[in-house]
PDB file of N, CA and C in Angstrom:
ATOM      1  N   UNK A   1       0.837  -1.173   0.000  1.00  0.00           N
ATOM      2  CA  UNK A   1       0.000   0.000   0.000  1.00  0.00           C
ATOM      3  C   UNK A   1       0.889   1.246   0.000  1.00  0.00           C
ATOM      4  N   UNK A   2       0.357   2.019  -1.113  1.00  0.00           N
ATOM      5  CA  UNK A   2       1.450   3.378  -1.537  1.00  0.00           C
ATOM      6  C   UNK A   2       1.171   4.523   0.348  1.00  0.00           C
ATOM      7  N   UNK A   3       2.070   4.865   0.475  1.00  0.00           N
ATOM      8  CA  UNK A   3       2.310   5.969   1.782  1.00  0.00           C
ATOM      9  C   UNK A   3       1.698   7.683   1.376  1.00  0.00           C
ATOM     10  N   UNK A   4       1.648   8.528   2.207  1.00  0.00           N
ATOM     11  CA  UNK A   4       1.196   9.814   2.397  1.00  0.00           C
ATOM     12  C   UNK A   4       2.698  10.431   1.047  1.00  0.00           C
ATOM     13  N   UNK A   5       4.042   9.235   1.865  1.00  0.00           N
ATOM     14  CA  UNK A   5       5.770  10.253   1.564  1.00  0.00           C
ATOM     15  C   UNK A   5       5.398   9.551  -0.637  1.00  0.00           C
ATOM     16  N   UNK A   6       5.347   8.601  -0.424  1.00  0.00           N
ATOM     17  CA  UNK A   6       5.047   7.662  -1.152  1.00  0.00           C
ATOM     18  C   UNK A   6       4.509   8.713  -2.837  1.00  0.00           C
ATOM     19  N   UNK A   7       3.202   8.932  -2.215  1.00  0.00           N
ATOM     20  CA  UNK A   7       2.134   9.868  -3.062  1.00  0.00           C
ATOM     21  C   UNK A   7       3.069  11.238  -3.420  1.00  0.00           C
ATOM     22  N   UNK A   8       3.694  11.566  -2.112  1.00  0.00           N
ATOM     23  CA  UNK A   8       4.106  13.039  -2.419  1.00  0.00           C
ATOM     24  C   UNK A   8       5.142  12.989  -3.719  1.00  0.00           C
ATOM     25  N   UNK A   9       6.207  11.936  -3.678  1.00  0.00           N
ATOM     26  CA  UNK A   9       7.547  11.609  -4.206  1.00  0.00           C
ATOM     27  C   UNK A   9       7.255  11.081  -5.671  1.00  0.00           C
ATOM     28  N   UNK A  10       5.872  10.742  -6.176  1.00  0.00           N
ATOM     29  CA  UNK A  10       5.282  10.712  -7.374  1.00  0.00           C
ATOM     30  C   UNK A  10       5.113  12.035  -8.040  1.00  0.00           C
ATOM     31  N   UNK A  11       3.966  12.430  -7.309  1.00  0.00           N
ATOM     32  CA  UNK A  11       3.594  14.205  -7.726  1.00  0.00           C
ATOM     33  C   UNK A  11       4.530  15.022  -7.470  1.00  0.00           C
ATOM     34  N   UNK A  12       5.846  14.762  -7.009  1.00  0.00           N
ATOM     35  CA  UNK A  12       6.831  16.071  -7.351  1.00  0.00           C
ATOM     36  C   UNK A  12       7.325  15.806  -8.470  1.00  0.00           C
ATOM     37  N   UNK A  13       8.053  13.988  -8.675  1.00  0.00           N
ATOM     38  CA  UNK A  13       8.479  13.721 -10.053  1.00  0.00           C
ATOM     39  C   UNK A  13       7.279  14.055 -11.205  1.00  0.00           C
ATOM     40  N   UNK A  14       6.049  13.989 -11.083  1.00  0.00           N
ATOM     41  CA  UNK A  14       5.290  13.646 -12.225  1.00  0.00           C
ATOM     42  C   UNK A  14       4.860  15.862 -12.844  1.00  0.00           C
ATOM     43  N   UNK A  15       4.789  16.635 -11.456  1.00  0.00           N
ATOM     44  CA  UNK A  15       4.068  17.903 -11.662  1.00  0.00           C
ATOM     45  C   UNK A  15       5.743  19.112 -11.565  1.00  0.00           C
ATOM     46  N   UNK A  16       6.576  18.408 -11.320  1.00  0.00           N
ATOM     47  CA  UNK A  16       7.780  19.660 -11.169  1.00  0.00           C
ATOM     48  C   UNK A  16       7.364  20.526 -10.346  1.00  0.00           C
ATOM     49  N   UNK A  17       6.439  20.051  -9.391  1.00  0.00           N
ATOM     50  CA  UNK A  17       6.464  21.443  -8.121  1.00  0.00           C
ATOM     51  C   UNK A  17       7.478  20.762  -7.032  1.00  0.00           C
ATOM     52  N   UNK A  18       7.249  22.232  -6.174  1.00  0.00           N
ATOM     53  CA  UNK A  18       7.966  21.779  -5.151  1.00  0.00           C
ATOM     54  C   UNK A  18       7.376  20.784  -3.929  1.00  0.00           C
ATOM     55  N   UNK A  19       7.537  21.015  -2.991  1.00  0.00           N
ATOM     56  CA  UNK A  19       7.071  19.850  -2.053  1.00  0.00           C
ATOM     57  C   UNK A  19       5.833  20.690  -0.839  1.00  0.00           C
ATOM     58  N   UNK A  20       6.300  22.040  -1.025  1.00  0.00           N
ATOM     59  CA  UNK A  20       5.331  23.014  -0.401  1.00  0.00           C
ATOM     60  C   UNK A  20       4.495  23.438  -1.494  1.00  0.00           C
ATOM     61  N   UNK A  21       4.302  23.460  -2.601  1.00  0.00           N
ATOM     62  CA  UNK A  21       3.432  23.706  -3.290  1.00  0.00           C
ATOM     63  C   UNK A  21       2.013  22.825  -3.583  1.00  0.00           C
ATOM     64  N   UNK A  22       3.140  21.169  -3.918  1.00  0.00           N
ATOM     65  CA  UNK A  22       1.957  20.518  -3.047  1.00  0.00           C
ATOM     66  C   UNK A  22       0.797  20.092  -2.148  1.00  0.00           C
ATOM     67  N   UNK A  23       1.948  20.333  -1.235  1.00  0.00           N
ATOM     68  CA  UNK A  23       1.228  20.478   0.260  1.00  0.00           C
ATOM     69  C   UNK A  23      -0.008  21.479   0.331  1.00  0.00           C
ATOM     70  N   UNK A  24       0.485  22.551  -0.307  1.00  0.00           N
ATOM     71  CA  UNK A  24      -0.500  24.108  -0.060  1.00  0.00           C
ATOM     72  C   UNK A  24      -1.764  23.651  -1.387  1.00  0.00           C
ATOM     73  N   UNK A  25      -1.554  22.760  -2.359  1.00  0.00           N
ATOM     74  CA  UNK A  25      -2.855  22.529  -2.873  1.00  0.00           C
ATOM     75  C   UNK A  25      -3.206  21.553  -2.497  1.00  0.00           C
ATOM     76  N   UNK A  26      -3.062  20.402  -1.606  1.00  0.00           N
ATOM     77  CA  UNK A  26      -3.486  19.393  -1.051  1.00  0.00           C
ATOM     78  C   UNK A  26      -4.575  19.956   0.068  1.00  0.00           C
ATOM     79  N   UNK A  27      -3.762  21.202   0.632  1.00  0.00           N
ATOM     80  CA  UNK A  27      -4.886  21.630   1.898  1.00  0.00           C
ATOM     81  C   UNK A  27      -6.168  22.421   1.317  1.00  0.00           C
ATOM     82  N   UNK A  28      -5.692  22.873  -0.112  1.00  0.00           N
ATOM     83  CA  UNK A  28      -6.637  23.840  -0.438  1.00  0.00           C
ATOM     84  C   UNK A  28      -7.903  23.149  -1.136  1.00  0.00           C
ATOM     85  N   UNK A  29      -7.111  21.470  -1.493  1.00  0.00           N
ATOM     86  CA  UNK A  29      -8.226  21.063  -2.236  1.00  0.00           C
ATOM     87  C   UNK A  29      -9.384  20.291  -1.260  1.00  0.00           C
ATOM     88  N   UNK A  30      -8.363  19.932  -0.203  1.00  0.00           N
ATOM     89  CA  UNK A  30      -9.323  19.443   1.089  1.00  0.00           C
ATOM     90  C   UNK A  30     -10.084  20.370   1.943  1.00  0.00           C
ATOM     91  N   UNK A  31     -10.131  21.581   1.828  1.00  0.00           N
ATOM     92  CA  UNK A  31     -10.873  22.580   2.499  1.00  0.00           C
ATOM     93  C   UNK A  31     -12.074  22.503   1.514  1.00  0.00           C
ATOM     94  N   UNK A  32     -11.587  22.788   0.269  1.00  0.00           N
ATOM     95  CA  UNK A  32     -13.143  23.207  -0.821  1.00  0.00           C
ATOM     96  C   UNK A  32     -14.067  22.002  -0.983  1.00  0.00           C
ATOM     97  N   UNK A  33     -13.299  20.992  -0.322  1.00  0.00           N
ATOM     98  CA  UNK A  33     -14.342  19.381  -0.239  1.00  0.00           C
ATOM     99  C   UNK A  33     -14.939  19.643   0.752  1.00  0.00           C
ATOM    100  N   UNK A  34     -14.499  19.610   1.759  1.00  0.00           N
ATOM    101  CA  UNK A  34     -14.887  20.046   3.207  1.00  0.00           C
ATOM    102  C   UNK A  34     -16.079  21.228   3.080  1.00  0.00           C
ATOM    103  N   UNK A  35     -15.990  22.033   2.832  1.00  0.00           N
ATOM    104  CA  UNK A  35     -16.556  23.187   2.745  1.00  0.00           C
ATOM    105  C   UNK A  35     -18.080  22.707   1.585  1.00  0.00           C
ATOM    106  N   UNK A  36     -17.679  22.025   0.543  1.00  0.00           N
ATOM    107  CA  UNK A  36     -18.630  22.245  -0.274  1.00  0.00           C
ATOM    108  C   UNK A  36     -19.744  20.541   0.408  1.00  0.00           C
ATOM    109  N   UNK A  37     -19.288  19.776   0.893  1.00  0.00           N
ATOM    110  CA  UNK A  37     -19.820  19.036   1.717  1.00  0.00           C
ATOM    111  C   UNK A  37     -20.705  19.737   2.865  1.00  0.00           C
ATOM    112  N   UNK A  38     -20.156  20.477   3.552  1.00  0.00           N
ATOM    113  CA  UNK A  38     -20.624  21.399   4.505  1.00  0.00           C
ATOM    114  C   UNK A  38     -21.961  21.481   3.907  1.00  0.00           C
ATOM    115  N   UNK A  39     -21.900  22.645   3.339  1.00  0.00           N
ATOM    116  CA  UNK A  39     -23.498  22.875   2.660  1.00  0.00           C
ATOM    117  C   UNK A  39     -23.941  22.370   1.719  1.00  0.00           C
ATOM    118  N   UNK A  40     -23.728  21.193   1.695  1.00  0.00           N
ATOM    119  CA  UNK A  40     -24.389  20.343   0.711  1.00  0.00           C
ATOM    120  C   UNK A  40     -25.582  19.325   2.027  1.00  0.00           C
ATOM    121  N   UNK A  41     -24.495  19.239   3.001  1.00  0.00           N
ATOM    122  CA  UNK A  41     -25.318  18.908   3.960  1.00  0.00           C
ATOM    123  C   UNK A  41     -26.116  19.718   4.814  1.00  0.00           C
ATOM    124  N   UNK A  42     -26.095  20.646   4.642  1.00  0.00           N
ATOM    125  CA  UNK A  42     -27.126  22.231   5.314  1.00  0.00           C
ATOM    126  C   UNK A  42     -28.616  21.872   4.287  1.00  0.00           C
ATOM    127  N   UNK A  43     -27.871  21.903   2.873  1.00  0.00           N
ATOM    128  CA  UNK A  43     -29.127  21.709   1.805  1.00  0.00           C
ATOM    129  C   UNK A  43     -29.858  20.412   2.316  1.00  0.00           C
ATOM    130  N   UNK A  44     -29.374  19.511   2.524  1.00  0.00           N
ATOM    131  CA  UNK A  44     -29.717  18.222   2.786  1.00  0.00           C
ATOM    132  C   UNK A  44     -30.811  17.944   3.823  1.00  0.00           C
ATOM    133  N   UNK A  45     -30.230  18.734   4.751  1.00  0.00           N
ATOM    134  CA  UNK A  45     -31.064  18.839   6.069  1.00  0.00           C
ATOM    135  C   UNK A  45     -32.437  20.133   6.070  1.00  0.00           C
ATOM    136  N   UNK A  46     -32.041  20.855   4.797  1.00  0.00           N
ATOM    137  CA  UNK A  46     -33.012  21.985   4.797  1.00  0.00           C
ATOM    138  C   UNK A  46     -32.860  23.238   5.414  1.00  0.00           C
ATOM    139  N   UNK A  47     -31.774  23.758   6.038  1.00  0.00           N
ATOM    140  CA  UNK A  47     -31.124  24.643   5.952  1.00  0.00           C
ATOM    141  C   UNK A  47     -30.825  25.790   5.182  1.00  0.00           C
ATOM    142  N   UNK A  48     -30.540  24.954   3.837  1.00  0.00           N
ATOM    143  CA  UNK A  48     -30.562  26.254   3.020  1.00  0.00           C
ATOM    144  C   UNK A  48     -31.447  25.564   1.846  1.00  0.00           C
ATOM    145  N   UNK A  49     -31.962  26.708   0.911  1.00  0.00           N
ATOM    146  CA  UNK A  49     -32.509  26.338  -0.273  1.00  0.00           C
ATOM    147  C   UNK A  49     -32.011  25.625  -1.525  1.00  0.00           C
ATOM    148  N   UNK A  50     -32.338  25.227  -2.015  1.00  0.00           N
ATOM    149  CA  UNK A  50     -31.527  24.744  -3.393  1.00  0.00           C
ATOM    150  C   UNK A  50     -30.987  26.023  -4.050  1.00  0.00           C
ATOM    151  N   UNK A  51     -31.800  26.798  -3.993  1.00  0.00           N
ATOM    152  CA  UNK A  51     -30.747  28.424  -5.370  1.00  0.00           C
ATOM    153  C   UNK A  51     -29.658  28.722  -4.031  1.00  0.00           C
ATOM    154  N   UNK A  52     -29.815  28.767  -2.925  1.00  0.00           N
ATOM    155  CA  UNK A  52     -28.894  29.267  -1.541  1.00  0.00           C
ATOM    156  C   UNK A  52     -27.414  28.172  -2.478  1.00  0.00           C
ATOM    157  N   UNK A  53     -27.460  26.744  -2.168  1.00  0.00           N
ATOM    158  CA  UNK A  53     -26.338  25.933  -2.080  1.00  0.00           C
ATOM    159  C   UNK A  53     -26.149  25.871  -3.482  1.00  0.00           C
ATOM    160  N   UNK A  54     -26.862  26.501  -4.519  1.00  0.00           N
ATOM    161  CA  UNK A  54     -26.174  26.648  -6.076  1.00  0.00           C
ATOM    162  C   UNK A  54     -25.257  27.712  -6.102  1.00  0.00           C
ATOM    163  N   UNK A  55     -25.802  28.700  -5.307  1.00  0.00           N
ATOM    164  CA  UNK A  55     -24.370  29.971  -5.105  1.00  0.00           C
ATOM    165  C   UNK A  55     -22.892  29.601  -5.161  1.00  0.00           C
ATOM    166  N   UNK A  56     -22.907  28.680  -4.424  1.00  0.00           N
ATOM    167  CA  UNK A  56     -22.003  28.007  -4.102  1.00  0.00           C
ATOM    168  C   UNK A  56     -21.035  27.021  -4.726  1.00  0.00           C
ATOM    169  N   UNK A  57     -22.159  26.048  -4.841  1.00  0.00           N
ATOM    170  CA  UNK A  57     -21.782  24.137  -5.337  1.00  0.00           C
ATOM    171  C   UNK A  57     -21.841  24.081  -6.877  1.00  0.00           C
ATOM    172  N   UNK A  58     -21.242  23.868  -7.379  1.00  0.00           N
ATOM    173  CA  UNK A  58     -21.792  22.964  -8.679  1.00  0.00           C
ATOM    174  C   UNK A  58     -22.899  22.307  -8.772  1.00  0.00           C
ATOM    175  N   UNK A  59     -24.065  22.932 -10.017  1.00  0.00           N
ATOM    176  CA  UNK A  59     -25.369  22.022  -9.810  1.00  0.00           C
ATOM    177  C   UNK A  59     -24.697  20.241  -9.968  1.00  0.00           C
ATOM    178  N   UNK A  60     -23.616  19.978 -10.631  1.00  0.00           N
ATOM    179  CA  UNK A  60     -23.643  18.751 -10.541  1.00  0.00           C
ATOM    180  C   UNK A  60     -23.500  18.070  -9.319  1.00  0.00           C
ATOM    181  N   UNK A  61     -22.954  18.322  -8.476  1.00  0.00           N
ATOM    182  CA  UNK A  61     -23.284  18.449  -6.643  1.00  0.00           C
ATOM    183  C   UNK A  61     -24.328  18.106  -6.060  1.00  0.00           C
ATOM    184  N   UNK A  62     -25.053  19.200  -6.122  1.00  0.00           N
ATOM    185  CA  UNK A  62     -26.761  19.415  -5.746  1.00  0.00           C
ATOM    186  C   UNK A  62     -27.470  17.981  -7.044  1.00  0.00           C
ATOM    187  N   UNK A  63     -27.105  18.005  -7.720  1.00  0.00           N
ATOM    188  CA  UNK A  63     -28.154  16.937  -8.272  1.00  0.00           C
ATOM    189  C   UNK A  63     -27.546  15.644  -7.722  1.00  0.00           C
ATOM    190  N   UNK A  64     -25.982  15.355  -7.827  1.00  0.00           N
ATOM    191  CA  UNK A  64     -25.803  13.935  -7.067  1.00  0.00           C
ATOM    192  C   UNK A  64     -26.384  13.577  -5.360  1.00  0.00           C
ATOM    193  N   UNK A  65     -26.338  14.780  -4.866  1.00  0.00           N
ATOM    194  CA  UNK A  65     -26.643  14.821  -3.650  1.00  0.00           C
ATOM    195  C   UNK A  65     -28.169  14.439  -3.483  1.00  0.00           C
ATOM    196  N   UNK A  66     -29.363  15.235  -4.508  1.00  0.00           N
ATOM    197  CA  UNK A  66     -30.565  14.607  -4.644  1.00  0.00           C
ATOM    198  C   UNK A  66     -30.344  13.400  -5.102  1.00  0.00           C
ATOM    199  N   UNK A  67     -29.530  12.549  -5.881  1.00  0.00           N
ATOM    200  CA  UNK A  67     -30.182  11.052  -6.494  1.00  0.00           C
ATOM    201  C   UNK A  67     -29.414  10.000  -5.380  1.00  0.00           C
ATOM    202  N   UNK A  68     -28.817  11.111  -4.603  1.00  0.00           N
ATOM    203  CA  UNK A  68     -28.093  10.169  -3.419  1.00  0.00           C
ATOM    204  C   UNK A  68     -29.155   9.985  -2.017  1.00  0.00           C
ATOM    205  N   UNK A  69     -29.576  10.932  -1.604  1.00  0.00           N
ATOM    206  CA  UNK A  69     -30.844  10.970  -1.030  1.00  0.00           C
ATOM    207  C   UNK A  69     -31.904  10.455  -1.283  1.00  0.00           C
ATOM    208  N   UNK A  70     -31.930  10.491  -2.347  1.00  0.00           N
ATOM    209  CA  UNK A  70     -33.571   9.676  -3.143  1.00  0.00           C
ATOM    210  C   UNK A  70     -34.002   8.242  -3.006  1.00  0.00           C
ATOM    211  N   UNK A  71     -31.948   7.878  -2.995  1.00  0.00           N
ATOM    212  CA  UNK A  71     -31.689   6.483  -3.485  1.00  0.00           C
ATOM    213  C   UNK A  71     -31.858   5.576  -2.101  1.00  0.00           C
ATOM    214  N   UNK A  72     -31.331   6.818  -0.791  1.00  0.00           N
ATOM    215  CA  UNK A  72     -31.587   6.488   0.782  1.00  0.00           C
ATOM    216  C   UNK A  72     -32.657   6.103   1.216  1.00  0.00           C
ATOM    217  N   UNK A  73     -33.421   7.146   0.385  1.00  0.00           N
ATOM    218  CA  UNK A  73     -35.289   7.097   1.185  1.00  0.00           C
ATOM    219  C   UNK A  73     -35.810   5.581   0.635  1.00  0.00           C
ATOM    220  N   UNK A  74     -35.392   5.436  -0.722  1.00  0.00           N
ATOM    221  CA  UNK A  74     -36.086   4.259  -1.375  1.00  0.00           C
ATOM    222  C   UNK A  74     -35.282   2.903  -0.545  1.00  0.00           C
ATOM    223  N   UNK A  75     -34.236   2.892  -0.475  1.00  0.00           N
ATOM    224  CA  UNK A  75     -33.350   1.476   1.056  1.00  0.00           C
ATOM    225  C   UNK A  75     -34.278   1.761   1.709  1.00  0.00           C
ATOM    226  N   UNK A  76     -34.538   2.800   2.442  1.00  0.00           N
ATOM    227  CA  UNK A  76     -35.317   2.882   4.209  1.00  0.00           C
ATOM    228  C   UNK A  76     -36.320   2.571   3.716  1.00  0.00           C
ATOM    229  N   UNK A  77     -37.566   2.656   2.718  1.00  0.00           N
ATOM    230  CA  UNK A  77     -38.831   2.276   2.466  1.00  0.00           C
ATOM    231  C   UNK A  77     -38.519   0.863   2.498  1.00  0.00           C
ATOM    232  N   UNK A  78     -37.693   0.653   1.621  1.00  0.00           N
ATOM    233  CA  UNK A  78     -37.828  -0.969   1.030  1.00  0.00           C
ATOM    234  C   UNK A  78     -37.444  -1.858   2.538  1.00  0.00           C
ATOM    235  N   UNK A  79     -36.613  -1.322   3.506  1.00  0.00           N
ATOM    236  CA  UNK A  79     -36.290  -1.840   4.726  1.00  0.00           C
ATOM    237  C   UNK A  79     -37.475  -1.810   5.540  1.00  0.00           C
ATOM    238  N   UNK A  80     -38.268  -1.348   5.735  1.00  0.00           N
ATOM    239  CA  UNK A  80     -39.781  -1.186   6.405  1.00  0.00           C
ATOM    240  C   UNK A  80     -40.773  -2.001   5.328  1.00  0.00           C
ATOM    241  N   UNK A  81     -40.538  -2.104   4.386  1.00  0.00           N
ATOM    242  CA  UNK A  81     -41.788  -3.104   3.887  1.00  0.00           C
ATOM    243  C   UNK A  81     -41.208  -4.710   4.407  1.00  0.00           C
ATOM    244  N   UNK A  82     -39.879  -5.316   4.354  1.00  0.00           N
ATOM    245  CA  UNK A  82     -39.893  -6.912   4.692  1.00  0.00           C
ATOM    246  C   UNK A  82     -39.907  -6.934   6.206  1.00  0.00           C
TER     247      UNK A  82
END
């Protein structure tokens, strides 16, 4: 199983950055996941509106997030009918 040092020592050979440049888009790309999860789950819960978390998200987001939900309710039904 490839390592954290492993991953890094690829993407410096493969992108010619440095090893802090990396790092600084690794955090940046894990914040905007973080973040866009955040209110995807605000939308989820009803919090915010659908046009509110389009400000934001990518409708492709907001629509996986509905066929991901949809797909929940229909397990929990089908788990209460046997």
């Amino acid at each position: 199983m490839a390592t954290i040092s492993t991953y890094l020592a690829q993407l410096k050979q493969d992108t010619n950055k440095t090893e802090a440049e990396i790092m600084a888009q690794a955090v940046e790309t894990g914040l905007r996941q973080l973040w866009r999860e955040q209110l995807l789950g605000k939308y989820l819960r009803g919090e915010m509106t659908r046009e509110q978390v389009l400000q934001f998200v990518d409708i492709d987001w907001v629509e996986l997030a509905d066929q991901q939900r949809a797909a929940m309710l229909e397990d929990v039904a089908w788990g209460f009918q046997t």
